[in-house]
PDB file of N, CA and C in Angstrom:
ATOM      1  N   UNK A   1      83.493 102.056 107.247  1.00  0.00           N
ATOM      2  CA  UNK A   1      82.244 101.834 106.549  1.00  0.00           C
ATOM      3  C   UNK A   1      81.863 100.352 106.563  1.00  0.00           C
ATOM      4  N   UNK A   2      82.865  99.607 106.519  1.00  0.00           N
ATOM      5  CA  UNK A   2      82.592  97.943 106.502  1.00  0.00           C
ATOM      6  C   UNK A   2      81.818  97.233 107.871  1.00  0.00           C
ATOM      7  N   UNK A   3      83.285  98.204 108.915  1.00  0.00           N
ATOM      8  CA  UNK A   3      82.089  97.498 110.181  1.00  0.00           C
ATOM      9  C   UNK A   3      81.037  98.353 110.281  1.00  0.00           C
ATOM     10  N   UNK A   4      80.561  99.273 110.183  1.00  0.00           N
ATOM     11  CA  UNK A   4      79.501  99.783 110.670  1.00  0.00           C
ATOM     12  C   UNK A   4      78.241  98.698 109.606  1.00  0.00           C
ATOM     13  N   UNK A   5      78.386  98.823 108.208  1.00  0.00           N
ATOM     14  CA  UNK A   5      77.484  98.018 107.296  1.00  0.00           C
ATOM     15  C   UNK A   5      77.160  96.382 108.183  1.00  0.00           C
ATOM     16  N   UNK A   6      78.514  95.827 108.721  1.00  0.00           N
ATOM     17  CA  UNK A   6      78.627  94.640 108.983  1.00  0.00           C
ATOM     18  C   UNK A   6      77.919  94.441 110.449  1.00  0.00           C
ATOM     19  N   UNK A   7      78.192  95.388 111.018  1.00  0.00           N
ATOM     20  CA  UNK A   7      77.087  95.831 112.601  1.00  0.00           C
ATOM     21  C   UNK A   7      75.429  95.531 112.144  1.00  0.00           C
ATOM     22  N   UNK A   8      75.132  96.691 111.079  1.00  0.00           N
ATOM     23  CA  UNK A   8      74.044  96.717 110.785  1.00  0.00           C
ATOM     24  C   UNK A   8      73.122  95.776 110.164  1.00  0.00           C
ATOM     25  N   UNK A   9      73.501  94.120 109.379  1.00  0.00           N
ATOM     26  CA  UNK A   9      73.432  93.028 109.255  1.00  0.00           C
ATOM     27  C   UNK A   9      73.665  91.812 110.638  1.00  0.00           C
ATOM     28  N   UNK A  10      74.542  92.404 111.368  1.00  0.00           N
ATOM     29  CA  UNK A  10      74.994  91.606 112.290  1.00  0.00           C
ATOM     30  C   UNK A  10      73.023  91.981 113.599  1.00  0.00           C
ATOM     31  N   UNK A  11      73.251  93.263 113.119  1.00  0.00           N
ATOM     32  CA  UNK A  11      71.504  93.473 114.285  1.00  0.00           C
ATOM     33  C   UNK A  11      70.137  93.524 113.699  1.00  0.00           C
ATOM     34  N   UNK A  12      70.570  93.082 112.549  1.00  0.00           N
ATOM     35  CA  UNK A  12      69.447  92.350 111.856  1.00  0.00           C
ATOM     36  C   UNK A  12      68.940  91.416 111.392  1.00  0.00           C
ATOM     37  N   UNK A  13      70.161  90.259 112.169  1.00  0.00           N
ATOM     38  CA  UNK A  13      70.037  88.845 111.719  1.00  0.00           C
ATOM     39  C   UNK A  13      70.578  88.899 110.549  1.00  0.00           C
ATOM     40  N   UNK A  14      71.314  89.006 109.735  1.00  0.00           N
ATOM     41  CA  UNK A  14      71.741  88.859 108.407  1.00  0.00           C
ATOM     42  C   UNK A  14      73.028  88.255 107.987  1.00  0.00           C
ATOM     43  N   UNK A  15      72.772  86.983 107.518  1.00  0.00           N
ATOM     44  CA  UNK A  15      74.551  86.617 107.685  1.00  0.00           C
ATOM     45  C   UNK A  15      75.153  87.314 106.283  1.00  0.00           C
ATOM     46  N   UNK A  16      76.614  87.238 106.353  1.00  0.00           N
ATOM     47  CA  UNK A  16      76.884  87.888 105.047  1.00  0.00           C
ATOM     48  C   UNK A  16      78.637  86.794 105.248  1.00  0.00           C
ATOM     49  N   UNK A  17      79.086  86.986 104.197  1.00  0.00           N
ATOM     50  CA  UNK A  17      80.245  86.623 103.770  1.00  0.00           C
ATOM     51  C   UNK A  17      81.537  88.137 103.878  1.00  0.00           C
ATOM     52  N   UNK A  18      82.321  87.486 103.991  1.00  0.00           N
ATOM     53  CA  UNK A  18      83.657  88.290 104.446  1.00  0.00           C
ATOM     54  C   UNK A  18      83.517  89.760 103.167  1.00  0.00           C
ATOM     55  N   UNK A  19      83.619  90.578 103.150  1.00  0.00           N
ATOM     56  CA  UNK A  19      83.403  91.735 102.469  1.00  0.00           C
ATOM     57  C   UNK A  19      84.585  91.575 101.271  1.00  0.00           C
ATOM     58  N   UNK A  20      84.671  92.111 100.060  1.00  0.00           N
ATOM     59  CA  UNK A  20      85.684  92.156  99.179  1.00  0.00           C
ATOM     60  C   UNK A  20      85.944  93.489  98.804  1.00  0.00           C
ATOM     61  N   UNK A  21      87.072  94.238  99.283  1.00  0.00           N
ATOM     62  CA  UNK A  21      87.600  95.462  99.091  1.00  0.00           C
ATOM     63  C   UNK A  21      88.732  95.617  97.957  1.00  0.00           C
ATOM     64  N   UNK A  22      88.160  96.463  96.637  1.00  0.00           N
ATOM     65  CA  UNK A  22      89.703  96.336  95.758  1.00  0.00           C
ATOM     66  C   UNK A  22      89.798  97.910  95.637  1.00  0.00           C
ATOM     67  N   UNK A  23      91.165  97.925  95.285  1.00  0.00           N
ATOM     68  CA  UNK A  23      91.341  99.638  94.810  1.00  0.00           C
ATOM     69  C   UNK A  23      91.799  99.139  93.509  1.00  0.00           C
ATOM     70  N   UNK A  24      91.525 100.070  92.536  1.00  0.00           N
ATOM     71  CA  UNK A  24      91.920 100.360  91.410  1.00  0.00           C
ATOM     72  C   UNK A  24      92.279 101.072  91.119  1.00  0.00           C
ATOM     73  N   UNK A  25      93.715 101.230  90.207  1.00  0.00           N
ATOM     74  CA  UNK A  25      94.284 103.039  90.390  1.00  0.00           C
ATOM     75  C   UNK A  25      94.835 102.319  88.868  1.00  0.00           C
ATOM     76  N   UNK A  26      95.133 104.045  88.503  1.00  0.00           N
ATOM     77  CA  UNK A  26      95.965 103.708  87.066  1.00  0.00           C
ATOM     78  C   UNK A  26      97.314 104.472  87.415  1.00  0.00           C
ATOM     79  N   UNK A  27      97.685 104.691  88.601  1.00  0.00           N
ATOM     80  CA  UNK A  27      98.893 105.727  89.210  1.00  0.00           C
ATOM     81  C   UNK A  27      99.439 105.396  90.775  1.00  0.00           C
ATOM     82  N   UNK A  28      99.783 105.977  91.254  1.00  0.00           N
ATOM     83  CA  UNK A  28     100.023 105.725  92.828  1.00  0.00           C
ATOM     84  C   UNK A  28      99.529 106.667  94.038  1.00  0.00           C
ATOM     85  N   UNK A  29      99.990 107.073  95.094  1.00  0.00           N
ATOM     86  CA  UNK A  29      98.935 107.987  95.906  1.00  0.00           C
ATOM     87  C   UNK A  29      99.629 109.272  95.696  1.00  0.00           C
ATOM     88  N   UNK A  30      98.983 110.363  96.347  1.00  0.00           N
ATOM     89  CA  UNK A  30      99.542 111.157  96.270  1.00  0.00           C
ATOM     90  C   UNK A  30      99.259 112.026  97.519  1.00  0.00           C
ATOM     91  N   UNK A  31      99.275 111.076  98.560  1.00  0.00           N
ATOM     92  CA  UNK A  31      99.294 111.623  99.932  1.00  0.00           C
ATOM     93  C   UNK A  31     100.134 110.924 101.107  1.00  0.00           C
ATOM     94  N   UNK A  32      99.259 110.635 101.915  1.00  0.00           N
ATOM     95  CA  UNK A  32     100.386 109.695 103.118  1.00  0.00           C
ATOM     96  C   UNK A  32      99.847 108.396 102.987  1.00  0.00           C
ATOM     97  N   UNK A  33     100.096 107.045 102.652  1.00  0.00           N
ATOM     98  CA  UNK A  33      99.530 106.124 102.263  1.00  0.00           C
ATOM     99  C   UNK A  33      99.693 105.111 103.521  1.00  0.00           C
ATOM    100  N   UNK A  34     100.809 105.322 104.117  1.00  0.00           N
ATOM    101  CA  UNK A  34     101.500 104.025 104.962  1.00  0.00           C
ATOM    102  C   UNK A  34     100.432 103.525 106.256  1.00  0.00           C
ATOM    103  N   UNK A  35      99.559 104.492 106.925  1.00  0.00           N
ATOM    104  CA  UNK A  35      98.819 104.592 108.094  1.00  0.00           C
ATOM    105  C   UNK A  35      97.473 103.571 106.926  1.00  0.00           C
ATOM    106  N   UNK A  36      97.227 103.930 106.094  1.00  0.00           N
ATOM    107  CA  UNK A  36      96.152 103.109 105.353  1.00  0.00           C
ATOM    108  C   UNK A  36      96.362 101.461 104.837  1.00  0.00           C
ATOM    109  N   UNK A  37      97.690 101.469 104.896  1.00  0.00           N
ATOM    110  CA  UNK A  37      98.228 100.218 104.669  1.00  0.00           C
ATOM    111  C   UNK A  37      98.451  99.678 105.833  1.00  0.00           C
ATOM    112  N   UNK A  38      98.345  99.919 106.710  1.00  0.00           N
ATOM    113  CA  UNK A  38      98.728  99.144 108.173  1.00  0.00           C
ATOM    114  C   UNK A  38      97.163  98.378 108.684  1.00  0.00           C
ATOM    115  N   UNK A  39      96.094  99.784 108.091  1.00  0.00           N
ATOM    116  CA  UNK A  39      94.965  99.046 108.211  1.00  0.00           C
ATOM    117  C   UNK A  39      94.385  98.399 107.678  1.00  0.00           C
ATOM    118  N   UNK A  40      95.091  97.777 106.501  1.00  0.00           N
ATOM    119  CA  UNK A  40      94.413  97.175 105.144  1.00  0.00           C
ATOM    120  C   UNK A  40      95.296  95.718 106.053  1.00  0.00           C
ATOM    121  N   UNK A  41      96.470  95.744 106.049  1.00  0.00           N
ATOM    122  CA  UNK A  41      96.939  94.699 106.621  1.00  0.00           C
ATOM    123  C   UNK A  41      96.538  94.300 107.450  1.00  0.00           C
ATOM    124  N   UNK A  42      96.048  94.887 108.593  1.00  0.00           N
ATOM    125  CA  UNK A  42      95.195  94.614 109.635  1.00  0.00           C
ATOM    126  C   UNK A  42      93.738  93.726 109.293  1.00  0.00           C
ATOM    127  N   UNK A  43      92.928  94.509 108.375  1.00  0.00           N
ATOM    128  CA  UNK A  43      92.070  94.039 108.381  1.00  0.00           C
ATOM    129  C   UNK A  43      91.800  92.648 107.489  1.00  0.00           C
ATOM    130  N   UNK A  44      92.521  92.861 106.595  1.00  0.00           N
ATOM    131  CA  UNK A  44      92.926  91.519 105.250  1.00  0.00           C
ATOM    132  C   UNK A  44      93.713  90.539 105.797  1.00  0.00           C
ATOM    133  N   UNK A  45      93.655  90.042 107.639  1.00  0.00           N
ATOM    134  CA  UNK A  45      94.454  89.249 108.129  1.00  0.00           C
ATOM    135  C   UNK A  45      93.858  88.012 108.338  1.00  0.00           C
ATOM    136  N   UNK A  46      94.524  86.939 108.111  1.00  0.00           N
ATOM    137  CA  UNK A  46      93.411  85.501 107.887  1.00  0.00           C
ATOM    138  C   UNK A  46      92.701  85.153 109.308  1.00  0.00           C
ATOM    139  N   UNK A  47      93.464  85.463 110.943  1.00  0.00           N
ATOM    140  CA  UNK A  47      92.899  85.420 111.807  1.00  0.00           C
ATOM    141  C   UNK A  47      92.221  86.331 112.205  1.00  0.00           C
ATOM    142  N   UNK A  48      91.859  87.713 111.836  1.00  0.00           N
ATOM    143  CA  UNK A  48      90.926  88.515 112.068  1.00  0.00           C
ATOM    144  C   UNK A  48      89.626  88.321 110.744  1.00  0.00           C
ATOM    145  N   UNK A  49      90.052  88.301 109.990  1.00  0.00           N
ATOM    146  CA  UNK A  49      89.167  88.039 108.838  1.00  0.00           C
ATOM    147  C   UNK A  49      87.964  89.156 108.413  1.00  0.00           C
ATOM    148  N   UNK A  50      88.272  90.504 108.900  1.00  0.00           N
ATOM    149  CA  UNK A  50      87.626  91.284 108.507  1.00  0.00           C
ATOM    150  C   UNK A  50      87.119  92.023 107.022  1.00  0.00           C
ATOM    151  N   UNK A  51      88.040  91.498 106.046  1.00  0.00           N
ATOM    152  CA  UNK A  51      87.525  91.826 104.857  1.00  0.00           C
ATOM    153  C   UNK A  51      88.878  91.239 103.912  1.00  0.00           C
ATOM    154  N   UNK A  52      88.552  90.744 102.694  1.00  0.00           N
ATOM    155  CA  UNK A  52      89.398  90.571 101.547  1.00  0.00           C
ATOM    156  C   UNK A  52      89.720  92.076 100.393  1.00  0.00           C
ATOM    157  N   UNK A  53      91.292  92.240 100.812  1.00  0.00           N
ATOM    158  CA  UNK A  53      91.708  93.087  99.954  1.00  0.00           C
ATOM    159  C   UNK A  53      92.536  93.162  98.629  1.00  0.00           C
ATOM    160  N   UNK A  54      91.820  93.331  97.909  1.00  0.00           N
ATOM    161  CA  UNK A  54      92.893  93.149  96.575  1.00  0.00           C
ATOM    162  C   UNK A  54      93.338  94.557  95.460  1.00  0.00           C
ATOM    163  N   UNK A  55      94.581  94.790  95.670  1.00  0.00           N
ATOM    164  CA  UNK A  55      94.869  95.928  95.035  1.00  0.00           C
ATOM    165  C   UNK A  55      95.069  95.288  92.994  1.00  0.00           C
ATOM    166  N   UNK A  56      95.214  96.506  92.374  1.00  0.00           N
ATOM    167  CA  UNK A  56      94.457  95.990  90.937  1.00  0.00           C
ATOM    168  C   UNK A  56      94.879  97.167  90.432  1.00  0.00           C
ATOM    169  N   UNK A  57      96.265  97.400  89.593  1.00  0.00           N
ATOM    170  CA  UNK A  57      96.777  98.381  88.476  1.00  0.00           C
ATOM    171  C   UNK A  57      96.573  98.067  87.555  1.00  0.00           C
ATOM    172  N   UNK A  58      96.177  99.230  86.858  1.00  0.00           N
ATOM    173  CA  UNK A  58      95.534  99.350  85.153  1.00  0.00           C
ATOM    174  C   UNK A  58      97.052  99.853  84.570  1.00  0.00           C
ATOM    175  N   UNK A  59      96.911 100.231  83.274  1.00  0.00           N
ATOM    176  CA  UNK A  59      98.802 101.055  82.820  1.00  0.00           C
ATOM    177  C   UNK A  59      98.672 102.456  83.350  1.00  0.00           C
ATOM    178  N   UNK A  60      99.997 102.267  83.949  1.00  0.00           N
ATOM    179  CA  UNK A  60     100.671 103.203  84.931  1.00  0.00           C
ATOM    180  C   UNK A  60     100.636 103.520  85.914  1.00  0.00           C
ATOM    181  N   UNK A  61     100.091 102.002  86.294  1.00  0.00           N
ATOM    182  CA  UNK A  61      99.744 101.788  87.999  1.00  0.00           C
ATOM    183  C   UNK A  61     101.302 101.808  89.328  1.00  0.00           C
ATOM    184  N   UNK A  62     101.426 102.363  89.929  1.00  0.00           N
ATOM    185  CA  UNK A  62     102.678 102.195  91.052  1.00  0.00           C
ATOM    186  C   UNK A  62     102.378 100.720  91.252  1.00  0.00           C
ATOM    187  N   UNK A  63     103.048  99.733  90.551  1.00  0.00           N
ATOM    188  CA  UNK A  63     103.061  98.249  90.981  1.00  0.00           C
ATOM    189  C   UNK A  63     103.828  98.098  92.483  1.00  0.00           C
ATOM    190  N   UNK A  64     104.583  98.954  92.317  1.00  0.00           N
ATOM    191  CA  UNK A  64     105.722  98.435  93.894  1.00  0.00           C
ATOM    192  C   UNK A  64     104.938  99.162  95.139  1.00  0.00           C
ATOM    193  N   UNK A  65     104.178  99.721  94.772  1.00  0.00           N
ATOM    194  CA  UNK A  65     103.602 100.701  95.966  1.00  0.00           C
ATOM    195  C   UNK A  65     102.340  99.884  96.000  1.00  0.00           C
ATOM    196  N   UNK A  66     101.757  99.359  95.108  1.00  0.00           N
ATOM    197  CA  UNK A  66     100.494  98.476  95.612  1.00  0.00           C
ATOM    198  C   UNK A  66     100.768  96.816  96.387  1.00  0.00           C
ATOM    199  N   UNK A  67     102.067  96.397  95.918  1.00  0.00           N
ATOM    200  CA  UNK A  67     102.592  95.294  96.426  1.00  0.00           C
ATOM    201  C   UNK A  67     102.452  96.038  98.372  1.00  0.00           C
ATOM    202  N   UNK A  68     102.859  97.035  98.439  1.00  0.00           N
ATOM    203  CA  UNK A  68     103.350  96.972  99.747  1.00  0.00           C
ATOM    204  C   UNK A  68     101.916  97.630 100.711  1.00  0.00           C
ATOM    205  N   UNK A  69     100.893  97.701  99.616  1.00  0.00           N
ATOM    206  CA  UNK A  69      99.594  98.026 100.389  1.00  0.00           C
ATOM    207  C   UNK A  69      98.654  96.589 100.314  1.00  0.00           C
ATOM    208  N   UNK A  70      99.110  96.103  99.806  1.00  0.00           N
ATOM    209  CA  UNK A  70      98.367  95.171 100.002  1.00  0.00           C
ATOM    210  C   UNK A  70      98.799  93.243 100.025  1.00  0.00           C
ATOM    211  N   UNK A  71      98.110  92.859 100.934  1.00  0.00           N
ATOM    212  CA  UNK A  71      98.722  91.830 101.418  1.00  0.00           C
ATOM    213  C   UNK A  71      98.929  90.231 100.603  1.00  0.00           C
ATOM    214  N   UNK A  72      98.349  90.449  98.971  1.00  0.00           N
ATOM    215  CA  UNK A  72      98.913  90.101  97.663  1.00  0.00           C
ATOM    216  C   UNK A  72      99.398  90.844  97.540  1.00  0.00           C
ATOM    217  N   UNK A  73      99.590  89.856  95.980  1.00  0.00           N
ATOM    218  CA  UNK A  73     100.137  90.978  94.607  1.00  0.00           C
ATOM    219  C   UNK A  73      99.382  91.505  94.391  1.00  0.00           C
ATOM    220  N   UNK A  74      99.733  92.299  94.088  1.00  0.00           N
ATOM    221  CA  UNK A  74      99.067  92.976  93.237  1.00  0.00           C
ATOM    222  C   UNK A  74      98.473  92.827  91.829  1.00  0.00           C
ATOM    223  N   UNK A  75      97.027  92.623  91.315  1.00  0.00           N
ATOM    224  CA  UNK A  75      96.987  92.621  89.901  1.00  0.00           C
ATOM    225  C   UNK A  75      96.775  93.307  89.183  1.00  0.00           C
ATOM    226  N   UNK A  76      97.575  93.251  87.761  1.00  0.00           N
ATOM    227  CA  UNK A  76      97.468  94.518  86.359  1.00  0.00           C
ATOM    228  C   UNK A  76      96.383  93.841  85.639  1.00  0.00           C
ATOM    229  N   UNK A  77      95.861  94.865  85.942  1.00  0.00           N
ATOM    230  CA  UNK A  77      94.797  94.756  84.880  1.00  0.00           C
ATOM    231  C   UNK A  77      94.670  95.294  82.994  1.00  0.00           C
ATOM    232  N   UNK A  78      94.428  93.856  82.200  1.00  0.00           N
ATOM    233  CA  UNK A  78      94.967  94.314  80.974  1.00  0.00           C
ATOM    234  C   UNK A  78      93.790  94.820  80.131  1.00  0.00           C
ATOM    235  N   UNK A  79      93.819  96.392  80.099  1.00  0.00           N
ATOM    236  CA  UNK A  79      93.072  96.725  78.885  1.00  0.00           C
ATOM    237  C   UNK A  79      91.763  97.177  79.852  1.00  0.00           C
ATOM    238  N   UNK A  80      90.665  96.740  79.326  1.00  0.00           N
ATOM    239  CA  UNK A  80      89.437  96.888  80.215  1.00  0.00           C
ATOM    240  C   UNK A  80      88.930  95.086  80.440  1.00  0.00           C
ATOM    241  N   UNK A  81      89.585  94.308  80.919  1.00  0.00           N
ATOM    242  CA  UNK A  81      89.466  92.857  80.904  1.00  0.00           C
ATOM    243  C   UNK A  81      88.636  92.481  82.429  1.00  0.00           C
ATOM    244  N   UNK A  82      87.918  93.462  82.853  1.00  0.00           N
ATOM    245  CA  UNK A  82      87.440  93.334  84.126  1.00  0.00           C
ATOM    246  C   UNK A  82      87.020  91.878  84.275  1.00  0.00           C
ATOM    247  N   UNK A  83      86.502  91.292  83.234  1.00  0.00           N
ATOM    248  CA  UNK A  83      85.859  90.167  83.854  1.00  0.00           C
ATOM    249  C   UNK A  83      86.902  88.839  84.019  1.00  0.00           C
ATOM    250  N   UNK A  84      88.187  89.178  83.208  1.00  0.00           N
ATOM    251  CA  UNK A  84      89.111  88.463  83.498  1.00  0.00           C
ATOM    252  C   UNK A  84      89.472  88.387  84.927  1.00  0.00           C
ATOM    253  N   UNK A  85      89.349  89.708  85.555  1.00  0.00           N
ATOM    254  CA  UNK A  85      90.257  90.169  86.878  1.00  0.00           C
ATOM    255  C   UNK A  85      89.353  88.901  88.020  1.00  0.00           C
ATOM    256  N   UNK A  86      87.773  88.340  87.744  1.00  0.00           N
ATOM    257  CA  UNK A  86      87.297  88.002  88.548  1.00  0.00           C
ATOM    258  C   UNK A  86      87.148  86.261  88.329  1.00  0.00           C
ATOM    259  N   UNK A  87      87.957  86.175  87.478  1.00  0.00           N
ATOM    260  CA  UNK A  87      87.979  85.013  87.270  1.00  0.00           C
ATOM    261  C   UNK A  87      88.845  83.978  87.892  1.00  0.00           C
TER     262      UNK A  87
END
């Protein structure tokens, strides 16, 4: 969805800034996760620079499973403190 959006600015003259992708979960997956993490790593890579990813647990978030999807830490998010998270 990113490159296609980023195509569609790119053929319209439109500059844009590196995209910001977060997941927010209050749990962990509950499917096959590892093939999605290869592409998050991929794409959240400083020499490709295709998009900024930041994973973001609320309580009872899989902390160790978001560490390994994403190429931070992971951040807990406390309470409903969203505007902390962007600070």
């Amino acid at each position: 969805m990113l490159d296609a959006r980023k195509q569609v600015y790119r053929q319209s003259g439109i500059t844009y800034y590196r995209p910001w992708v977060f997941l927010i979960t209050d749990g962990g997956p509950t499917d096959s996760w590892r093939h999605a993490a290869s592409l998050v790593h991929a794409g959240d890579n400083d020499e490709r620079k295709n998009f900024s990813f930041f994973a973001v647990g609320v309580q009872g978030a899989n902390m160790e499973i978001l560490a390994q999807i994403s190429r931070r830490s992971p951040l807990k998010l406390d309470g409903l403190r969203f505007r902390n998270l962007f600070a």
